[in-house]
Protein backbone atom coordinates (compact mmCIF):
# COMPACT_ATOMS: atom_id res chain seq x y z
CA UNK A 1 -9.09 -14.68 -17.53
CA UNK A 2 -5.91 -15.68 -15.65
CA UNK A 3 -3.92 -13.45 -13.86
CA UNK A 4 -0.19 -13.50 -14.20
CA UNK A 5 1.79 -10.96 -11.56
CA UNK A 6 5.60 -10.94 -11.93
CA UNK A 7 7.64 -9.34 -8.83
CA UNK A 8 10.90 -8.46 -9.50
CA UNK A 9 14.18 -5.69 -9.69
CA UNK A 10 13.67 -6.59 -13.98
CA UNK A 11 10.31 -5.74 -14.95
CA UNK A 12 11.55 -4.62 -18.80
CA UNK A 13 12.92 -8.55 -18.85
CA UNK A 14 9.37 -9.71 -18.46
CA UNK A 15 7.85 -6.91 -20.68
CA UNK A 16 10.33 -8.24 -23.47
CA UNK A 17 9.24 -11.80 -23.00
CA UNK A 18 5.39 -11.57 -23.16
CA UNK A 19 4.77 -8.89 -25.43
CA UNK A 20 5.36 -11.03 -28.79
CA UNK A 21 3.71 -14.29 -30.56
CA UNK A 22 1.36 -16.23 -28.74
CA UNK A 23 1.39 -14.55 -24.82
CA UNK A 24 1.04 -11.04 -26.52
CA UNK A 25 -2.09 -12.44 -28.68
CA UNK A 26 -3.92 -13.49 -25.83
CA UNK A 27 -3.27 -11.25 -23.76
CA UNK A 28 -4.94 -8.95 -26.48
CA UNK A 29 -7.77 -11.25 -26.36
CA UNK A 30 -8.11 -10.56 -22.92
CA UNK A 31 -7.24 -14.39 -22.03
CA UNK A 32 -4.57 -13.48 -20.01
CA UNK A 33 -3.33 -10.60 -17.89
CA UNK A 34 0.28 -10.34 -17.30
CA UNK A 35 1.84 -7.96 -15.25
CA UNK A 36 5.43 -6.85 -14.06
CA UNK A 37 5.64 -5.06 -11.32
CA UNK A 38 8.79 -3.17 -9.56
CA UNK A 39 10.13 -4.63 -6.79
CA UNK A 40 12.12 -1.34 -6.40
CA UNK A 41 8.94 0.89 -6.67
CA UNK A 42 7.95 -0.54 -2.63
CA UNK A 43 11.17 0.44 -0.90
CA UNK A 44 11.95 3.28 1.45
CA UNK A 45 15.38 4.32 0.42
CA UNK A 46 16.19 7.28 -1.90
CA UNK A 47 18.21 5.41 -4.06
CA UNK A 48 15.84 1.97 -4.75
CA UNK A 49 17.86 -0.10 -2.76
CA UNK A 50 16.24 -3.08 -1.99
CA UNK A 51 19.02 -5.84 -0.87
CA UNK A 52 21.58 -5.53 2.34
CA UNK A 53 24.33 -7.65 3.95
CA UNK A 54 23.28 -11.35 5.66
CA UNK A 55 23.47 -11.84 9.51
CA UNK A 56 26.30 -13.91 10.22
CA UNK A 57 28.26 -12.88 7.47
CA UNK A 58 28.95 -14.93 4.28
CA UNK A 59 29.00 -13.54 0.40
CA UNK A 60 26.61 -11.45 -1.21
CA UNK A 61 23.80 -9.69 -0.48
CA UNK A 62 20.13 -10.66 0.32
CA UNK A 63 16.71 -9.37 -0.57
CA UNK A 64 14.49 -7.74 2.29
CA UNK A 65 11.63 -8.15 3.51
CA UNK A 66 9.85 -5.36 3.32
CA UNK A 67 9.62 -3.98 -0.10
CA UNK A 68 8.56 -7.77 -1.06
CA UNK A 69 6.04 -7.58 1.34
CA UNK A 70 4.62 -4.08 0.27
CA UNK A 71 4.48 -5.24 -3.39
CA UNK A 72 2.75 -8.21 -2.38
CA UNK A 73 0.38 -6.47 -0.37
CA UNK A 74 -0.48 -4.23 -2.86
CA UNK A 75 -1.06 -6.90 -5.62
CA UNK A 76 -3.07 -8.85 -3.31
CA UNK A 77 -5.37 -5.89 -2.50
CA UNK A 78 -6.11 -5.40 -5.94
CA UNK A 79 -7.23 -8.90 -5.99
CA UNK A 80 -6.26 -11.87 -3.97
CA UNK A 81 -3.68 -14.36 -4.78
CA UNK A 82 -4.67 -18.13 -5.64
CA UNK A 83 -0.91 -19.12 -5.55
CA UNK A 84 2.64 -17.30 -4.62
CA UNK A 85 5.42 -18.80 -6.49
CA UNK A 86 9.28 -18.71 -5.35
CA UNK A 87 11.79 -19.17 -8.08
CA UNK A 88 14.40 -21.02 -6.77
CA UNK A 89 16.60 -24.27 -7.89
CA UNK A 90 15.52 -25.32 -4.46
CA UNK A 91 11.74 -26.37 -5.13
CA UNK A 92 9.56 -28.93 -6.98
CA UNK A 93 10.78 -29.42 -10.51
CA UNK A 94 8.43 -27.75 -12.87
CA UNK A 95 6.45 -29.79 -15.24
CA UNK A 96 3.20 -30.35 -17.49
CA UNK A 97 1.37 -31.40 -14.83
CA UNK A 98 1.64 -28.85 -12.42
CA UNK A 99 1.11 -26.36 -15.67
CA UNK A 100 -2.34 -27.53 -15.77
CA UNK A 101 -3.03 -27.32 -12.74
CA UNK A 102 -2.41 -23.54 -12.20
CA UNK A 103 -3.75 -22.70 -15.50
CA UNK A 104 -7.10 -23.28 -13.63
CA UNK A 105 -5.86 -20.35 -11.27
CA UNK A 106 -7.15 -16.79 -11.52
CA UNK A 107 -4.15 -15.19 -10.26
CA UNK A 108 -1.01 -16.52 -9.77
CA UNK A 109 2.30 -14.26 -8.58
CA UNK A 110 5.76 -14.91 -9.13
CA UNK A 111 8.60 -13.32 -6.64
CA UNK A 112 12.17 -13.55 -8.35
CA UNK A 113 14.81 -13.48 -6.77
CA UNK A 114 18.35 -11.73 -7.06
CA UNK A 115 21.70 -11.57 -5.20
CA UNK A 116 21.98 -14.41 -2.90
CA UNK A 117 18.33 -14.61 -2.41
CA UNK A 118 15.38 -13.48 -0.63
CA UNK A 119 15.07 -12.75 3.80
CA UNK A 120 13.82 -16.24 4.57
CA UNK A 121 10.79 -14.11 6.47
CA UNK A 122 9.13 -13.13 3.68
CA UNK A 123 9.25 -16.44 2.32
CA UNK A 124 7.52 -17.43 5.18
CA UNK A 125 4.63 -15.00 4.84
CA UNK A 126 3.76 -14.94 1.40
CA UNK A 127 5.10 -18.33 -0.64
CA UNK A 128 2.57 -21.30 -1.49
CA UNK A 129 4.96 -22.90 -3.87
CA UNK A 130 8.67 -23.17 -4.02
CA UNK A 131 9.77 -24.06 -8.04
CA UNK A 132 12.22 -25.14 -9.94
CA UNK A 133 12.26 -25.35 -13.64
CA UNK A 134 16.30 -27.45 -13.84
CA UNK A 135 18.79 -28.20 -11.58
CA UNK A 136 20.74 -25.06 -12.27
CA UNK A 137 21.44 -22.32 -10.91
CA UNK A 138 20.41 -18.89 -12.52
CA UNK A 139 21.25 -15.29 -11.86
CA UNK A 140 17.43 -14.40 -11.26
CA UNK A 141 13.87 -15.84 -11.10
CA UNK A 142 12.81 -13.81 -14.28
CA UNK A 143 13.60 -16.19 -17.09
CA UNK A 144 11.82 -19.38 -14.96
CA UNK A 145 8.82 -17.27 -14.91
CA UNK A 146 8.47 -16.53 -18.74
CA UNK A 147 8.68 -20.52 -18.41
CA UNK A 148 6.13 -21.29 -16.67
CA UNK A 149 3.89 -18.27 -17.92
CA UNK A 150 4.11 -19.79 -21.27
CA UNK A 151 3.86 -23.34 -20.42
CA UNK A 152 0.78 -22.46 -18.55
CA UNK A 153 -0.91 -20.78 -21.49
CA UNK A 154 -1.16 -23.37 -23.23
CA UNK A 155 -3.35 -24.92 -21.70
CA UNK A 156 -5.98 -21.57 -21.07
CA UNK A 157 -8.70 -22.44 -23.70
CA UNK A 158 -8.51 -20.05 -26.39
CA UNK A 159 -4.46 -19.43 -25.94
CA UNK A 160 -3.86 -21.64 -29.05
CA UNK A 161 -5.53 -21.62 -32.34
CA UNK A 162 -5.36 -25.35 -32.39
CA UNK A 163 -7.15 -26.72 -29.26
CA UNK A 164 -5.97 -30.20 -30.13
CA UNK A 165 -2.41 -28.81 -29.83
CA UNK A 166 -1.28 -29.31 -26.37
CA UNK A 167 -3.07 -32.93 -26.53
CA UNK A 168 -0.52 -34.75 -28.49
CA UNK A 169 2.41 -32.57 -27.14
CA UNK A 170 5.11 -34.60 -25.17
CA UNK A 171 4.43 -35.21 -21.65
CA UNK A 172 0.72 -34.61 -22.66
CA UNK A 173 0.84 -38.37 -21.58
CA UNK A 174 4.07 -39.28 -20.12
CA UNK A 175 5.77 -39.70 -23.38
CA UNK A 176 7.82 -37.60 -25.62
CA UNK A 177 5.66 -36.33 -29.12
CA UNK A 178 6.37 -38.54 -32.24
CA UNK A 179 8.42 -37.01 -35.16
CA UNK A 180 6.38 -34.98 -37.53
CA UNK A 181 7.29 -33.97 -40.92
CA UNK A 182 6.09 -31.27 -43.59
CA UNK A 183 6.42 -30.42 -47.31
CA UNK A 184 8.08 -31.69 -49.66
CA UNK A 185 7.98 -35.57 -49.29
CA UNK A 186 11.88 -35.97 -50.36
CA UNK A 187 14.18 -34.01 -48.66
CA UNK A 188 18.10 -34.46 -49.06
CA UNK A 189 17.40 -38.39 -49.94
CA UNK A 190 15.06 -38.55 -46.87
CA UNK A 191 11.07 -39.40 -47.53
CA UNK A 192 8.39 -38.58 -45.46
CA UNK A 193 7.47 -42.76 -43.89
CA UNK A 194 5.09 -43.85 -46.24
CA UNK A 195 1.91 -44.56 -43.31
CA UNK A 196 1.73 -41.09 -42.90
CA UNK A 197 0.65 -40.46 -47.08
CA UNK A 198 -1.37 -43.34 -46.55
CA UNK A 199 -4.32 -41.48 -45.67
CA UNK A 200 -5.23 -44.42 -43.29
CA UNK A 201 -5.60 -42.49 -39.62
CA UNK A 202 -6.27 -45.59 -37.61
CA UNK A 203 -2.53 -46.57 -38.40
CA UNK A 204 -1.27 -43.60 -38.71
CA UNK A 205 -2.19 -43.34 -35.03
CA UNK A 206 -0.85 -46.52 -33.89
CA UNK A 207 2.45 -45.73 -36.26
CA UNK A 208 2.73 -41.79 -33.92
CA UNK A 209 2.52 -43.84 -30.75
CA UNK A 210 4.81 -46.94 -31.23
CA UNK A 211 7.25 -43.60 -32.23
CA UNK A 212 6.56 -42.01 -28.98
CA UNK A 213 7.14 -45.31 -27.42
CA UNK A 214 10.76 -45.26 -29.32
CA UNK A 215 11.62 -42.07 -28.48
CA UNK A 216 10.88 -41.65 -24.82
CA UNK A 217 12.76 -45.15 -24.41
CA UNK A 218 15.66 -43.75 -26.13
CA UNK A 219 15.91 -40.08 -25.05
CA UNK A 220 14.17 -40.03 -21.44
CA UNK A 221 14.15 -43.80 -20.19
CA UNK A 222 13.14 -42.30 -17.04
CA UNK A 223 10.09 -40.90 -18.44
CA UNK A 224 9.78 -44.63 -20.31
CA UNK A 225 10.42 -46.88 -16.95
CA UNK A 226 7.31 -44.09 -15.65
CA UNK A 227 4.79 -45.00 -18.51
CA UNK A 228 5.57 -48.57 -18.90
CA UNK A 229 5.31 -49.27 -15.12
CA UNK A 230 1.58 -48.19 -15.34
CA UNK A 231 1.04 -49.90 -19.25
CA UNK A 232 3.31 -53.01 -19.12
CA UNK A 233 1.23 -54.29 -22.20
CA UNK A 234 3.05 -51.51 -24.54
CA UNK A 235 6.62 -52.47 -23.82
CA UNK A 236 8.51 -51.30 -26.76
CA UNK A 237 10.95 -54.20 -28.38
């Protein structure tokens, strides 16, 4: 079972997030273990405060150090942390890949951030991993953590009914997933493509690639440029 520990001032914005569908099912299953945990809970003033003015002036406020610290401290002592992730629009770009590779983590914490950010100390003495999930900015770490929590998941064996699932999903890979298509096989004068009633799966394979192929060239060519450079024999005309 993975571990999932969420530090921040929002815990009910976490709560909200994983307690429905697919995170709420495992975590019934006892597949995962997600927690949100008050940032506020680890301070030492009477009213919660947890944020003050910056040295050297400039707008906002900043996070301190020490509740973060204390929070950490106690997570870690209930049981050690494999990675620490920072939120911020300032680290590595989230994607697929690095998703599988934490989902073979047994506990991985999240710190989000508020205000203008977090004392650059405490950075220093917890963080493994600085993340990003867009170049954006938002107003706290909370909603890029639900991100990668449920991109993550996915790929925990037993998250997903289907185990083939998160195999032919795009970026699986480094192309976008081919169109798919349900009942019925007429729909507002547009038919289902005729390979896929065909009931022939060799071509109906070759058919959901050369689509992949199409898409990724026309909707990410950066992702297409990425692929082709390392299979120059499937150049899509």
């Amino acid at each position: 079972m993975i571990r999932f520990s969420v530090m921040t001032l929002f815990p009910e914005m976490i709560e909200a997030g994983v307690n429905v569908s697919i995170l709420a099912r495992a975590a019934a299953n006892h597949l995962l273990d997600i927690r949100a945990v008050n940032i506020r809970d680890y301070t030492d003033n009477k009213h919660g405060r947890v944020d003050d003015y910056t040295y050297g002036g400039g707008a906002g406020m900043l996070m301190q150090a020490q509740p973060i610290y204390d929070c950490y401290q106690a997570l870690v002592n209930e049981q050690p942390a494999d990675r620490v992730i920072y939120l911020t629009p300032q680290g590595r770009t989230f994607d697929q890949e690095m998703a599988c590779e934490l989902a073979g983590e047994k506990h991985v914490v999240f710190l989000c951030g508020h205000y203008e950010g977090v004392d650059e100390r405490v950075l220093e003495a917890i963080v493994t991993d600085y993340v990003s999930i867009g170049d954006y900015v938002l107003t706290g770490g909370e909603l890029p953590a639900m991100v990668m929590i449920d991109a993550i998941s996915r790929h925990i064996p037993g998250v997903l009914h289907n185990e083939d699932s998160t195999d032919a999903e795009s970026f699986s890979d480094g192309l976008l997933e081919y169109p798919q298509y349900t009942r019925p096989e007429e729909w507002m004068g547009k038919k289902v493509p005729e390979i896929l009633l065909s009931g022939d799966h060799a071509k109906v394979d070759v058919w959901r690639h050369n689509e992949s192929l199409k898409r990724t060239k026309s909707r990410r060519p950066d992702l297409y440029d990425a692929y082709i450079s390392l299979h120059p024999e499937e150049t899509f005309q």
